[in-house]
C-alpha atoms as a PDB file:
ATOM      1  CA  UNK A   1     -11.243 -11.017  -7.343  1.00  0.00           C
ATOM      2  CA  UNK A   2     -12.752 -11.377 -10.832  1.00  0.00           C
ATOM      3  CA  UNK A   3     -15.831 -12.698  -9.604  1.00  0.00           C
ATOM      4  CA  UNK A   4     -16.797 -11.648  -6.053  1.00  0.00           C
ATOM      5  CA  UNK A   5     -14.166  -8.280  -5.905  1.00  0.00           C
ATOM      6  CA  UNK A   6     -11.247  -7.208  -4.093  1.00  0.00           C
ATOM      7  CA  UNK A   7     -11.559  -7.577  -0.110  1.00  0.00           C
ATOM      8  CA  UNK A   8      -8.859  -5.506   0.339  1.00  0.00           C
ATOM      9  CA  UNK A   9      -8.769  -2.327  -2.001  1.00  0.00           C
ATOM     10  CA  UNK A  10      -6.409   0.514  -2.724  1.00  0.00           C
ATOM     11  CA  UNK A  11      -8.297   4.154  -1.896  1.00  0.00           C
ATOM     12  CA  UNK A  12     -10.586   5.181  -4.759  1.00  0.00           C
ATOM     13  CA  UNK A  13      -8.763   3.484  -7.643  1.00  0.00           C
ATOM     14  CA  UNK A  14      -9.505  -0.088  -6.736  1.00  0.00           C
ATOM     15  CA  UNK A  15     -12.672   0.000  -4.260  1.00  0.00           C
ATOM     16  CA  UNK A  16     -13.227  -2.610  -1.444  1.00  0.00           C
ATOM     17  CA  UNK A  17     -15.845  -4.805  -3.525  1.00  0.00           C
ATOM     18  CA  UNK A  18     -14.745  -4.230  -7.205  1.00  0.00           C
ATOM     19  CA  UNK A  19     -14.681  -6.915  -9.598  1.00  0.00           C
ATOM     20  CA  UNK A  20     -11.414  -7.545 -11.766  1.00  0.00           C
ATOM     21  CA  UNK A  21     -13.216  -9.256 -14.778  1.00  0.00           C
ATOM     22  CA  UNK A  22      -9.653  -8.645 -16.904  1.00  0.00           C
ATOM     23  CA  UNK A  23      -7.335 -10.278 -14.209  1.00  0.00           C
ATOM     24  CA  UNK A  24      -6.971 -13.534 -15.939  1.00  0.00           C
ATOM     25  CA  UNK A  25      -6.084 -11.638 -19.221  1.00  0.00           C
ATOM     26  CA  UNK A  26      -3.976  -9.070 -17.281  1.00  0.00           C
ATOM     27  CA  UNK A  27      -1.603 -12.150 -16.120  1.00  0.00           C
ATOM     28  CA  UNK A  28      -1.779 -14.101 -19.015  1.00  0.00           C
ATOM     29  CA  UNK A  29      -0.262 -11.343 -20.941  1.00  0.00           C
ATOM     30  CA  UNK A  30       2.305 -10.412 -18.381  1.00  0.00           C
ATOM     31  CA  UNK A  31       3.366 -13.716 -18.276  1.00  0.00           C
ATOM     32  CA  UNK A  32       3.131 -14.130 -21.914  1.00  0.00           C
ATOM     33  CA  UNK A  33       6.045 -11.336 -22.468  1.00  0.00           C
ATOM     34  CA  UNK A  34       7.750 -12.440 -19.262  1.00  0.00           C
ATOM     35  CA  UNK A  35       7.469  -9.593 -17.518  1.00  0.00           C
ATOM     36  CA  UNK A  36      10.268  -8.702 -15.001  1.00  0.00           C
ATOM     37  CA  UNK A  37       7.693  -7.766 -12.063  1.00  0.00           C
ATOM     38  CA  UNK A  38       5.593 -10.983 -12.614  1.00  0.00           C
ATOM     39  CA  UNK A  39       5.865 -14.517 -13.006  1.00  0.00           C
ATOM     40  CA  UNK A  40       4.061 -17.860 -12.921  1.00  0.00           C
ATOM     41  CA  UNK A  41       4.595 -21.200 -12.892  1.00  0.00           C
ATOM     42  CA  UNK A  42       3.419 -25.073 -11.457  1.00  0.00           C
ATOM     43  CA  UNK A  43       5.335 -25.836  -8.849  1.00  0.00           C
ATOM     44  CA  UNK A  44       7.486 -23.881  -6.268  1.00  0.00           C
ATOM     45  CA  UNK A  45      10.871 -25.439  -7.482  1.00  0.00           C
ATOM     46  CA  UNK A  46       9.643 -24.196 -11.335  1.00  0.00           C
ATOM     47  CA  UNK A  47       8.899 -20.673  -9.231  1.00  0.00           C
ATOM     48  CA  UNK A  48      11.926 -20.166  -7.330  1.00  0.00           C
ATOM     49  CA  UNK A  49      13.937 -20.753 -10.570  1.00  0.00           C
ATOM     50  CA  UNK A  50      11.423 -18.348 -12.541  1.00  0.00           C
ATOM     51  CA  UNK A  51      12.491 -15.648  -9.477  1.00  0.00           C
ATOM     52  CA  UNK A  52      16.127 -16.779  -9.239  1.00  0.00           C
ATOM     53  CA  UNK A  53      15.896 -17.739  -5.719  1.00  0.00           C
ATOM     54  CA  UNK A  54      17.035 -21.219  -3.576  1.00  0.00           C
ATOM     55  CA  UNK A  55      14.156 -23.562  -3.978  1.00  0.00           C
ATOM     56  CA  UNK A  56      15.137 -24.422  -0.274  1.00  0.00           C
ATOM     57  CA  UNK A  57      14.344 -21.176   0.881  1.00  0.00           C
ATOM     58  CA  UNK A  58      10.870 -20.434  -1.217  1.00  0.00           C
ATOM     59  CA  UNK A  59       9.817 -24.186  -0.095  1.00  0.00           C
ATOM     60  CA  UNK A  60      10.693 -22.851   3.625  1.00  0.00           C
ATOM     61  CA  UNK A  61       8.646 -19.781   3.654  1.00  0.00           C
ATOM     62  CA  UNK A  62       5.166 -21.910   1.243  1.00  0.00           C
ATOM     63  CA  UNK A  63       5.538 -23.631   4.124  1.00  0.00           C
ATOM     64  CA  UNK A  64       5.587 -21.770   6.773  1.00  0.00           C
ATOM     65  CA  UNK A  65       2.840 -19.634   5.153  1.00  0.00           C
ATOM     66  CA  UNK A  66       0.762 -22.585   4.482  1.00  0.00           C
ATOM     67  CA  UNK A  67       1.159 -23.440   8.449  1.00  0.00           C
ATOM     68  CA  UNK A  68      -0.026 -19.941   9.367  1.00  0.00           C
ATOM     69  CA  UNK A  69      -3.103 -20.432   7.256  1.00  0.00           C
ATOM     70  CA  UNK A  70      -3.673 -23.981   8.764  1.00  0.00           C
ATOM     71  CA  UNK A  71      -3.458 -22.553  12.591  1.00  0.00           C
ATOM     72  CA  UNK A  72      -5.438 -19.473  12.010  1.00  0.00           C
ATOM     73  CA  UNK A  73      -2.176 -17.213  12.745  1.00  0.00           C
ATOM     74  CA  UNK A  74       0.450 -15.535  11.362  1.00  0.00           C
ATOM     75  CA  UNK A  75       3.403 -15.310  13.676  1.00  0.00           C
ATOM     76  CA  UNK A  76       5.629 -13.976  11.495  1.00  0.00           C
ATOM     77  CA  UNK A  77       4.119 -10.848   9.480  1.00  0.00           C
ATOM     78  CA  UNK A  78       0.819 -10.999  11.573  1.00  0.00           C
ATOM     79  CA  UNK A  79      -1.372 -11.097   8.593  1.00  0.00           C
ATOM     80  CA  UNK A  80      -4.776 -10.726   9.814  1.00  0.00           C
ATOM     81  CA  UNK A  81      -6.643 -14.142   9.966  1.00  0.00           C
ATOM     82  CA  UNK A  82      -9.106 -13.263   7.067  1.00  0.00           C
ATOM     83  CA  UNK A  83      -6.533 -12.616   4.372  1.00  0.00           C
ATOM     84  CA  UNK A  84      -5.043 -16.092   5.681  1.00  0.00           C
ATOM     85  CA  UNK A  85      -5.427 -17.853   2.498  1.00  0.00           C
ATOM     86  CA  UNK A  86      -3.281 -21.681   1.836  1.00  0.00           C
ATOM     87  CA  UNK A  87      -0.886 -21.558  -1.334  1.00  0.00           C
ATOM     88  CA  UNK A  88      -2.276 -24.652  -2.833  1.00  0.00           C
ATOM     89  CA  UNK A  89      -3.517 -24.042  -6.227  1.00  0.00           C
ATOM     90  CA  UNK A  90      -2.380 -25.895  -9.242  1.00  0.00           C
ATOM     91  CA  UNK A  91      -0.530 -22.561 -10.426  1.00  0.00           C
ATOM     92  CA  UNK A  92       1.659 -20.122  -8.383  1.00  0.00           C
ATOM     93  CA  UNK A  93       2.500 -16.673  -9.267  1.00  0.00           C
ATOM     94  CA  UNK A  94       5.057 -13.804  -8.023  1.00  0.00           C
ATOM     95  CA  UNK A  95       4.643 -10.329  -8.042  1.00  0.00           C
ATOM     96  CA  UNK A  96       7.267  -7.917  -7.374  1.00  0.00           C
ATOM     97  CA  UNK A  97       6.006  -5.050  -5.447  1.00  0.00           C
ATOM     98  CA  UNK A  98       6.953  -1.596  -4.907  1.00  0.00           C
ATOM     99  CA  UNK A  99       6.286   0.469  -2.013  1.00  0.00           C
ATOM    100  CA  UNK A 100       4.275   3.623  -2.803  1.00  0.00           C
ATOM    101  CA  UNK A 101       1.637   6.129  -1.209  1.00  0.00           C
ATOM    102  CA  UNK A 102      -0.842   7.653  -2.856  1.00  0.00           C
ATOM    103  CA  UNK A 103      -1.982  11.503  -1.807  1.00  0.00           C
ATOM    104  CA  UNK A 104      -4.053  14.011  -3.012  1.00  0.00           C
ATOM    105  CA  UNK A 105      -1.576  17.174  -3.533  1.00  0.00           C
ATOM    106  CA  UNK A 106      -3.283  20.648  -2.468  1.00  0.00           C
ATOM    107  CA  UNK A 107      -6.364  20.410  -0.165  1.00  0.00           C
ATOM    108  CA  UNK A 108      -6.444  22.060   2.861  1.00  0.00           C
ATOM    109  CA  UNK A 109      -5.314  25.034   3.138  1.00  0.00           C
ATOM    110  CA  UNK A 110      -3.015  25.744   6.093  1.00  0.00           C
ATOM    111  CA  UNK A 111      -1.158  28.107   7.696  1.00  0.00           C
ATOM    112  CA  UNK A 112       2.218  27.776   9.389  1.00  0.00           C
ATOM    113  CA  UNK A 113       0.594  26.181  12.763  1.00  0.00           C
ATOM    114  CA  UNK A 114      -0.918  23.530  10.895  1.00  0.00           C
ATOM    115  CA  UNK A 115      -4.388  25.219  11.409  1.00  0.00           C
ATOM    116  CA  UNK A 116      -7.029  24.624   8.766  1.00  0.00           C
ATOM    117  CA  UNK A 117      -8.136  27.962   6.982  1.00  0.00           C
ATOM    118  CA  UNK A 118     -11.583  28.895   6.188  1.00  0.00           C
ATOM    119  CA  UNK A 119     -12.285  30.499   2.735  1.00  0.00           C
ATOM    120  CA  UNK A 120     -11.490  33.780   4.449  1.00  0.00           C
ATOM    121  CA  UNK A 121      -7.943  32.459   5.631  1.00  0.00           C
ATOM    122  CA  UNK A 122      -8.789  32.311   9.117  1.00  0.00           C
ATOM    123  CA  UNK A 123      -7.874  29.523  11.218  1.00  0.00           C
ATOM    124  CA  UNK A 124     -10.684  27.226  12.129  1.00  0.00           C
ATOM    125  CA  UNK A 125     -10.001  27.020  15.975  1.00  0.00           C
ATOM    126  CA  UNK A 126      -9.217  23.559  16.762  1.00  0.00           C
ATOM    127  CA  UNK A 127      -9.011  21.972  13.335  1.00  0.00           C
ATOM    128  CA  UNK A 128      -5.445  20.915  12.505  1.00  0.00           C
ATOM    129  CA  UNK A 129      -4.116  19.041   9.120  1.00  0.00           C
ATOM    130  CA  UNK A 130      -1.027  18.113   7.823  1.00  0.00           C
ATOM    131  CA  UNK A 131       1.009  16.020   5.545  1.00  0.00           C
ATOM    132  CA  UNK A 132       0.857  16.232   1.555  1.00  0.00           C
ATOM    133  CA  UNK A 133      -2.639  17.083   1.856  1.00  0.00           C
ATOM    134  CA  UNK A 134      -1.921  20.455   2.922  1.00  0.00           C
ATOM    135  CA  UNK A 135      -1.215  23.944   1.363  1.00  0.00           C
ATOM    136  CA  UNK A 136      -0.382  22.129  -1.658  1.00  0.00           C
ATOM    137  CA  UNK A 137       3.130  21.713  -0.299  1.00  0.00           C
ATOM    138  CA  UNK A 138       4.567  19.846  -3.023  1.00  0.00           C
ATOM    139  CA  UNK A 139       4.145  22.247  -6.312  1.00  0.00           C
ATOM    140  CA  UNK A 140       4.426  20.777  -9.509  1.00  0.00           C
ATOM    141  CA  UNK A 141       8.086  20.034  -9.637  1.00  0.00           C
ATOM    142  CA  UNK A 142       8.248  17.726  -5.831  1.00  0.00           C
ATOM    143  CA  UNK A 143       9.313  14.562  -6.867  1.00  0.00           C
ATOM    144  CA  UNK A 144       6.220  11.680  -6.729  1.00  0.00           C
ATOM    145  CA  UNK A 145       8.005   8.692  -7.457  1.00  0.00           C
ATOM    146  CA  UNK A 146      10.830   8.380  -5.088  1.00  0.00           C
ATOM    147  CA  UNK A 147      10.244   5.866  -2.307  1.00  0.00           C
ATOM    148  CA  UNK A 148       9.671   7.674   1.238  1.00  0.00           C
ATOM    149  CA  UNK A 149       9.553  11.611  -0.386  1.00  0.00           C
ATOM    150  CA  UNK A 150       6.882  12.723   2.294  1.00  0.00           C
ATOM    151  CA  UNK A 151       7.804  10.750   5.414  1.00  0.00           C
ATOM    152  CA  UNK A 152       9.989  14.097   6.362  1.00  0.00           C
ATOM    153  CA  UNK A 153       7.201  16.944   5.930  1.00  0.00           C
ATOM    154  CA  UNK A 154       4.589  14.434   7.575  1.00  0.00           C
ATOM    155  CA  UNK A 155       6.237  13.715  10.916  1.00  0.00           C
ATOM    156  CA  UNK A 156       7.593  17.341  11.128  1.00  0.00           C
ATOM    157  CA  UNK A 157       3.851  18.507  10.157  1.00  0.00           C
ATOM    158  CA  UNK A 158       1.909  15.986  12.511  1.00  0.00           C
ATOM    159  CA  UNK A 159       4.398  16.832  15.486  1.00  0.00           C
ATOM    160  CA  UNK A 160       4.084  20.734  14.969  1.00  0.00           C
ATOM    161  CA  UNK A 161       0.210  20.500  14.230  1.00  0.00           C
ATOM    162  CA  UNK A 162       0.350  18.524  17.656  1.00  0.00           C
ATOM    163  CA  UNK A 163       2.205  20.882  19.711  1.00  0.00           C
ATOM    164  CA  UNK A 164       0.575  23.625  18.911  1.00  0.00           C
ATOM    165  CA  UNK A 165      -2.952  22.135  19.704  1.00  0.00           C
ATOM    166  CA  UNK A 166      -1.559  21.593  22.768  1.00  0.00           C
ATOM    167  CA  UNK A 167      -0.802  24.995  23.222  1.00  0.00           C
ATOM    168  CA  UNK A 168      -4.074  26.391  21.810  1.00  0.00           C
ATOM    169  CA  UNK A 169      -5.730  23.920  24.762  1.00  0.00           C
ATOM    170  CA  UNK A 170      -3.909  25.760  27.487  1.00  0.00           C
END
């Protein structure tokens, strides 16, 4: 990543391609004030008791991992083969991760059939959006850090939105 870029990016803030020149200082200093959501170490018995977890079970899943990268295939998560890459370097690190989404808030405007509006706030027949890139749905006060706080407006949205292309087709 520092010296060829990241094969797999995240949107617009870390680009498919971009180099990480910093990485190496990034973990040194994480690791360096022993950071809760990162650690490092030379061995996977040193790791597991870095992460407070049975060495058995870490040694299990290196493994098993390790396999999946020898055979081409990962049965368990299905990683794709690409990203299929051996834990065998002389140092191993853990990060914990978070699941989060990143959205634009506003965009489209919409109206309440999910149909796009032109700058005259007409619907644009056959052009449907939805989700938190809508009608800037979640104001300023929505709540952006809780785990899962659009999964509710985007299925309702994308179902509706649906439906009523459906019934604009018959």
């Amino acid at each position: 990543m520092m010296k060829k870029g990241v094969d797999s990016g995240i949107g617009v803030l870390v680009p498919v391609g971009q180099k990480l020149p910093n990485l190496q200082k990034e973990i040194d200093e994480a690791v360096a004030v022993k950071s809760d959501g990162f650690k490092a170490a030379y061995s996977v018995a040193q790791l597991a008791e870095e992460l407070g977890v049975p060495e058995a079970n870490l040694q299990k899943a290196v493994d098993q991992y390790n396999k999946a990268c020898e055979v081409g295939h990962d049965s368990e998560y299905y990683k794709e083969k690409t990203y299929l890459r051996p834990l065998n370097t002389k140092k191993l690190y853990a990060i914990k991760l978070k699941a989060y989404f990143f959205s634009s808030y506003g965009g489209l405007n919409t109206n309440r059939k999910h149909q796009v509006l032109d700058k005259n706030n007409k619907p644009i027949k056959g052009l449907y959006a939805t989700g938190l890139e809508v009608s800037d749905m979640v104001g300023p006060t929505y709540s952006t850090w809780s785990l899962g706080h659009a999964f509710g407006f985007a299925s309702y949205s994308g179902r509706h939105a649906a439906l009523n292309a459906i019934d604009e087709m018959k």
